[in-house]
Protein backbone atom coordinates (compact mmCIF):
# COMPACT_ATOMS: atom_id res chain seq x y z
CA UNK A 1 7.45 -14.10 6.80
CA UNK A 2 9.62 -17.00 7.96
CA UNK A 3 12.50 -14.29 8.67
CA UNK A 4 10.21 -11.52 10.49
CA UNK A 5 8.41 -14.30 12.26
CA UNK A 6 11.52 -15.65 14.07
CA UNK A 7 12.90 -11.93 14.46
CA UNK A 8 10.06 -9.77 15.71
CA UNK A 9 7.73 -12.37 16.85
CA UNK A 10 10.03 -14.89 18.67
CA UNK A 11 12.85 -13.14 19.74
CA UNK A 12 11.70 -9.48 20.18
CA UNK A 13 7.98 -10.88 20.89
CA UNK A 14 6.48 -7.99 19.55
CA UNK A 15 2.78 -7.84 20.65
CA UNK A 16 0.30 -9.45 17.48
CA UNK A 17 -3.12 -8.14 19.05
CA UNK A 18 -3.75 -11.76 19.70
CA UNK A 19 -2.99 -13.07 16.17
CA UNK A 20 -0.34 -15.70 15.59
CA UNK A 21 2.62 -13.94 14.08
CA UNK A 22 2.88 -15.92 10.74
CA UNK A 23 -0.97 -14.67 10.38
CA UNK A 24 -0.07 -11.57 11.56
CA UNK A 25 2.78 -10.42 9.42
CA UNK A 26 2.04 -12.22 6.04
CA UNK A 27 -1.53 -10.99 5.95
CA UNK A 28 -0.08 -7.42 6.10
CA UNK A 29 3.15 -8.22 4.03
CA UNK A 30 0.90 -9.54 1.31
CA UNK A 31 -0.79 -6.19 0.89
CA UNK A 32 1.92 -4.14 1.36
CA UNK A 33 4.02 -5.77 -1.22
CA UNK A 34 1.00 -5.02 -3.29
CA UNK A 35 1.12 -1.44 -2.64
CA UNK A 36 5.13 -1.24 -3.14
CA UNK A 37 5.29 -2.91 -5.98
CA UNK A 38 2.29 -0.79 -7.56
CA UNK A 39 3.44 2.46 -6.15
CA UNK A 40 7.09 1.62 -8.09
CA UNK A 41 5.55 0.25 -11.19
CA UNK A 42 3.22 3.01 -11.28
CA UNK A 43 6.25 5.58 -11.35
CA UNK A 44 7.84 4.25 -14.09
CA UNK A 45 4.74 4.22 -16.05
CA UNK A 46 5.31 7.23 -18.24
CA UNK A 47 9.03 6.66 -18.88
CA UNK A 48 8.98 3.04 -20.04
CA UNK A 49 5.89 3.68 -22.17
CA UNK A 50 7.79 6.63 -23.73
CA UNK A 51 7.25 5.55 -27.42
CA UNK A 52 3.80 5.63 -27.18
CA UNK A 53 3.77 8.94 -25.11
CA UNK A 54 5.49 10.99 -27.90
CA UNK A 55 3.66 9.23 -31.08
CA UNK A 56 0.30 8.74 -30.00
CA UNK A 57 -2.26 10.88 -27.91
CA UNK A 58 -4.25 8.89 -25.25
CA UNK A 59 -5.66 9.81 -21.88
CA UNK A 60 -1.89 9.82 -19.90
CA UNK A 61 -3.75 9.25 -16.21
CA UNK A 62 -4.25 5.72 -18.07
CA UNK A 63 -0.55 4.54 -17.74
CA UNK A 64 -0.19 4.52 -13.83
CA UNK A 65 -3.72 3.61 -13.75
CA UNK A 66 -2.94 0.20 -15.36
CA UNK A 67 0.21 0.00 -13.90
CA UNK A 68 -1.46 -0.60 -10.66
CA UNK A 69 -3.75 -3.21 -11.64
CA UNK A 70 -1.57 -6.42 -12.72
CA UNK A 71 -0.20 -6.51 -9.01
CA UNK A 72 -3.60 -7.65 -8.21
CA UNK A 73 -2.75 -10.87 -9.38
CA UNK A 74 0.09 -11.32 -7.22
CA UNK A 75 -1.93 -10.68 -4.04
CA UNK A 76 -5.07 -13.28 -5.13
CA UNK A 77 -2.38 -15.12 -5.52
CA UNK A 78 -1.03 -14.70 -1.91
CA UNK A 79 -4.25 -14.19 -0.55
CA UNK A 80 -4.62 -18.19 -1.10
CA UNK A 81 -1.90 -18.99 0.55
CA UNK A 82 -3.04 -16.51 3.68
CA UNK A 83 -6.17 -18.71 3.98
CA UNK A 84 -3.68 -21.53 3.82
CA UNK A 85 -2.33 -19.97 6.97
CA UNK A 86 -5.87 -19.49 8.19
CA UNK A 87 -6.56 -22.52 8.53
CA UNK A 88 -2.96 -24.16 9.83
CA UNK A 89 -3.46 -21.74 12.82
CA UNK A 90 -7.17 -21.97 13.78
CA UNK A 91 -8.25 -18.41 12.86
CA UNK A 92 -11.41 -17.78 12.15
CA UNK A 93 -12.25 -14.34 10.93
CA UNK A 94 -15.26 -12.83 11.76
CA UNK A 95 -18.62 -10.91 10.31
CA UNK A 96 -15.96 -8.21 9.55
CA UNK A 97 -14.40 -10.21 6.70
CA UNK A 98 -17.60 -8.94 4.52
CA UNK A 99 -15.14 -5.74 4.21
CA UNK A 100 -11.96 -7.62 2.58
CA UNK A 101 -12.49 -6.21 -0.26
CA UNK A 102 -12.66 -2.70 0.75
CA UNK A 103 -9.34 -2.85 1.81
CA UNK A 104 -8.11 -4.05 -0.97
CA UNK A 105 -9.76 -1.07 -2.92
CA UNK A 106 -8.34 1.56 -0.32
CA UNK A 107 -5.10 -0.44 -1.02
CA UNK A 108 -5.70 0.65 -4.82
CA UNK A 109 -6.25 4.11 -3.74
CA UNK A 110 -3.23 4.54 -1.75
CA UNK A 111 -1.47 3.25 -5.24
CA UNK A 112 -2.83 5.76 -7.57
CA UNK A 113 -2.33 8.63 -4.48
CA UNK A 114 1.15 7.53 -4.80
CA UNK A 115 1.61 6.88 -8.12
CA UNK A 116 0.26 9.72 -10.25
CA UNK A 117 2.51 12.72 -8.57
CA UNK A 118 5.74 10.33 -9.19
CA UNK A 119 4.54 9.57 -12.15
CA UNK A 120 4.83 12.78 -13.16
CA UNK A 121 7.65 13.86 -11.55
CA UNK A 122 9.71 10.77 -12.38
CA UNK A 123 9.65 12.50 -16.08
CA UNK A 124 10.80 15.31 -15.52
CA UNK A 125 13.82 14.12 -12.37
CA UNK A 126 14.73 10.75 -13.52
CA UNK A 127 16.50 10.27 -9.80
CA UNK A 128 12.89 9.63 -8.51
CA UNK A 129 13.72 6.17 -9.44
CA UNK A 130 16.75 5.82 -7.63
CA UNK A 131 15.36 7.12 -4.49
CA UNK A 132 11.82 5.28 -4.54
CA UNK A 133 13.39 1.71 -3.19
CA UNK A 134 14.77 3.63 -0.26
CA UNK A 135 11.57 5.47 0.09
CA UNK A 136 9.79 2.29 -0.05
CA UNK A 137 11.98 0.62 2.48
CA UNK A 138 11.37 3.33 4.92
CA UNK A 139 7.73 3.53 4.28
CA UNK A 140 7.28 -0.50 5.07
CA UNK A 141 8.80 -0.06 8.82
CA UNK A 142 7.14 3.17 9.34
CA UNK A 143 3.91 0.64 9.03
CA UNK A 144 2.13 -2.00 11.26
CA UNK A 145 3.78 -4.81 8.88
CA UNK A 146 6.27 -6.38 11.57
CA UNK A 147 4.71 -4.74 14.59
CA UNK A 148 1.32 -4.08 15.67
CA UNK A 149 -0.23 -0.78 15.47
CA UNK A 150 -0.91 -0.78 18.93
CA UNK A 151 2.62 0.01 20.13
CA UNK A 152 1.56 3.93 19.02
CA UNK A 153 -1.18 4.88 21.66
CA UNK A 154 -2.68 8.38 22.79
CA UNK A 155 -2.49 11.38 20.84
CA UNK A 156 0.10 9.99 18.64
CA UNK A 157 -2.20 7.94 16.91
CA UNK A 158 -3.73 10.31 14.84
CA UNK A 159 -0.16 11.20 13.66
CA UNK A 160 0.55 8.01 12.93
CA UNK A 161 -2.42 7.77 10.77
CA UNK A 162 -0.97 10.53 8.71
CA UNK A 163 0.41 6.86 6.87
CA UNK A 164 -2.81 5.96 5.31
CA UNK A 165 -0.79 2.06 5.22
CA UNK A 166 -1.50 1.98 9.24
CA UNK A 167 -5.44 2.06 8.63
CA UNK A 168 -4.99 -0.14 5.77
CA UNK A 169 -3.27 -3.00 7.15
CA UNK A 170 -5.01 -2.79 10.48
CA UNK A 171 -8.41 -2.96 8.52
CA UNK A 172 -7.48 -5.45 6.48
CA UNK A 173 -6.32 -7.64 9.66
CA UNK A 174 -9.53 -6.84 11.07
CA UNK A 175 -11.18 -8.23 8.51
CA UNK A 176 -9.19 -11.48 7.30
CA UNK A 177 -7.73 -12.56 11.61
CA UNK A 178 -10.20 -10.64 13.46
CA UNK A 179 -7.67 -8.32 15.09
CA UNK A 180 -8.85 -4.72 16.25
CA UNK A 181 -10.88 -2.85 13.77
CA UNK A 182 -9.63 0.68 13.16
CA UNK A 183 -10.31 3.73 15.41
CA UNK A 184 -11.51 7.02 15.02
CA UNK A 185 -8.09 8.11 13.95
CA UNK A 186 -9.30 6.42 10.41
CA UNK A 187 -10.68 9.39 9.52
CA UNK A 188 -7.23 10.89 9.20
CA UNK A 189 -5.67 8.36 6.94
CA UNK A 190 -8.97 8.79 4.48
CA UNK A 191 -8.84 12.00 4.26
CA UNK A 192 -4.58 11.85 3.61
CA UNK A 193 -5.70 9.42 0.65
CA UNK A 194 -8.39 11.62 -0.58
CA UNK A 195 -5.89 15.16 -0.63
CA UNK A 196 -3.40 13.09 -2.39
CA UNK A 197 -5.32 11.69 -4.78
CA UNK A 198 -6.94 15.13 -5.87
CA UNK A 199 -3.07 16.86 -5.52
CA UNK A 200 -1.68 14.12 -7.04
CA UNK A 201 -4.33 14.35 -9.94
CA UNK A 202 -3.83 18.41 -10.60
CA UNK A 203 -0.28 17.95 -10.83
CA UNK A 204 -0.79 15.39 -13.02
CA UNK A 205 -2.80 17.50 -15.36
CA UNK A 206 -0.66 20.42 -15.22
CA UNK A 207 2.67 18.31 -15.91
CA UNK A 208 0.76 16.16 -18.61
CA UNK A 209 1.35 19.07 -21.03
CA UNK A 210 5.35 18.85 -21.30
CA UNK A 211 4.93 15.08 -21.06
CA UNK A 212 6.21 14.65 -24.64
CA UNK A 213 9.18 17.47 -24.69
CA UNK A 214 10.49 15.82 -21.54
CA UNK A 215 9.98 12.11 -21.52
């Protein structure tokens, strides 16, 4: 935060929709690390848990289920320390902060949209996990973590919300530093998370079946 804040927000002096930048960023980078970090454990659910794959039968969508749960703990964690931040900069969020929590579960489903396909497919092409981190990396600048959202306008919007992360972390601003709730182009990034958790979940099924030859 320390880093971003003296790169983008002093020197470049990216627009923060009115939000101090140390607000600004950490609140996002605080959920995004949640979703990263999920996303990746989440992967590698099936291969590290390979013993128990190929000696004992259980319900498989269970691994990268849990696996995005104990990253939860991390971000309550951080989420102190945001209201911390709150405070130190005189923000006050407003009636919108009643919806926190939402974002937090959309957060979740962007997690398991992720995570059950590569899941999957990290059994059977164990380079997934070499190219996830640089996946990852590209995926945290191609959303509003360092820069607002703002800087996309017009029809491009709605292509940016192809990342369901831009609706995310704007919402979640909205909520926790009362920046600019979320547009129409919402509607997009919902239904992105929605088609890839229902692909995500078929492909799962279908590739559950080899699970135990392959793994």
């Amino acid at each position: 935060m320390i880093l971003f804040s003296i790169v983008f927000g002093r020197l470049a002096g990216l627009p923060t929709d009115g939000i101090p930048y140390p607000v600004f960023n950490y609140s996002a980078m605080i959920l995004w690390l949640y979703v990263s970090l999920g996303v990746a454990a989440a992967a590698q659910s099936l291969v590290e848990n390979r013993d128990l794959i190929t000696k004992v039968y259980f319900a498989r969508p269970v691994a990268p289920f849990s696996a995005a749960l104990p990253g939860l703990i991390d971000f309550a964690i951080a989420f102190v320390v945001l209201l911390g931040l709150l405070v130190v900069y005189d923000v006050t969020p407003s009636w919108a902060v009643v919806f926190t929590p939402l974002w937090v579960l959309a957060a979740v489903l962007v997690v398991l949209a992720a995570g059950f396909p590569l899941s999957a497919l990290n059994v059977r092409f164990r380079d997934v996990r070499l190219a996830l981190p640089l996946v990852l990396q590209l995926w945290l600048f191609a959303s509003p973590v360092v820069y607002s959202a703002s800087l996309v306008e017009g029809g491009w919007k709605y292509v940016y919300a192809l990342n369901p992360m831009s609706t995310v972390l704007d919402g979640f601003r909205w909520s926790i530093a009362d920046g600019p709730p979320p547009g129409p182009e919402a509607l997009v990034s919902a239904a992105v998370v929605a088609v890839g958790l229902v692909v995500g979940l078929v492909y799962f099924a279908r590739a559950e079946r080899s699970f135990a030859d392959v793994v």
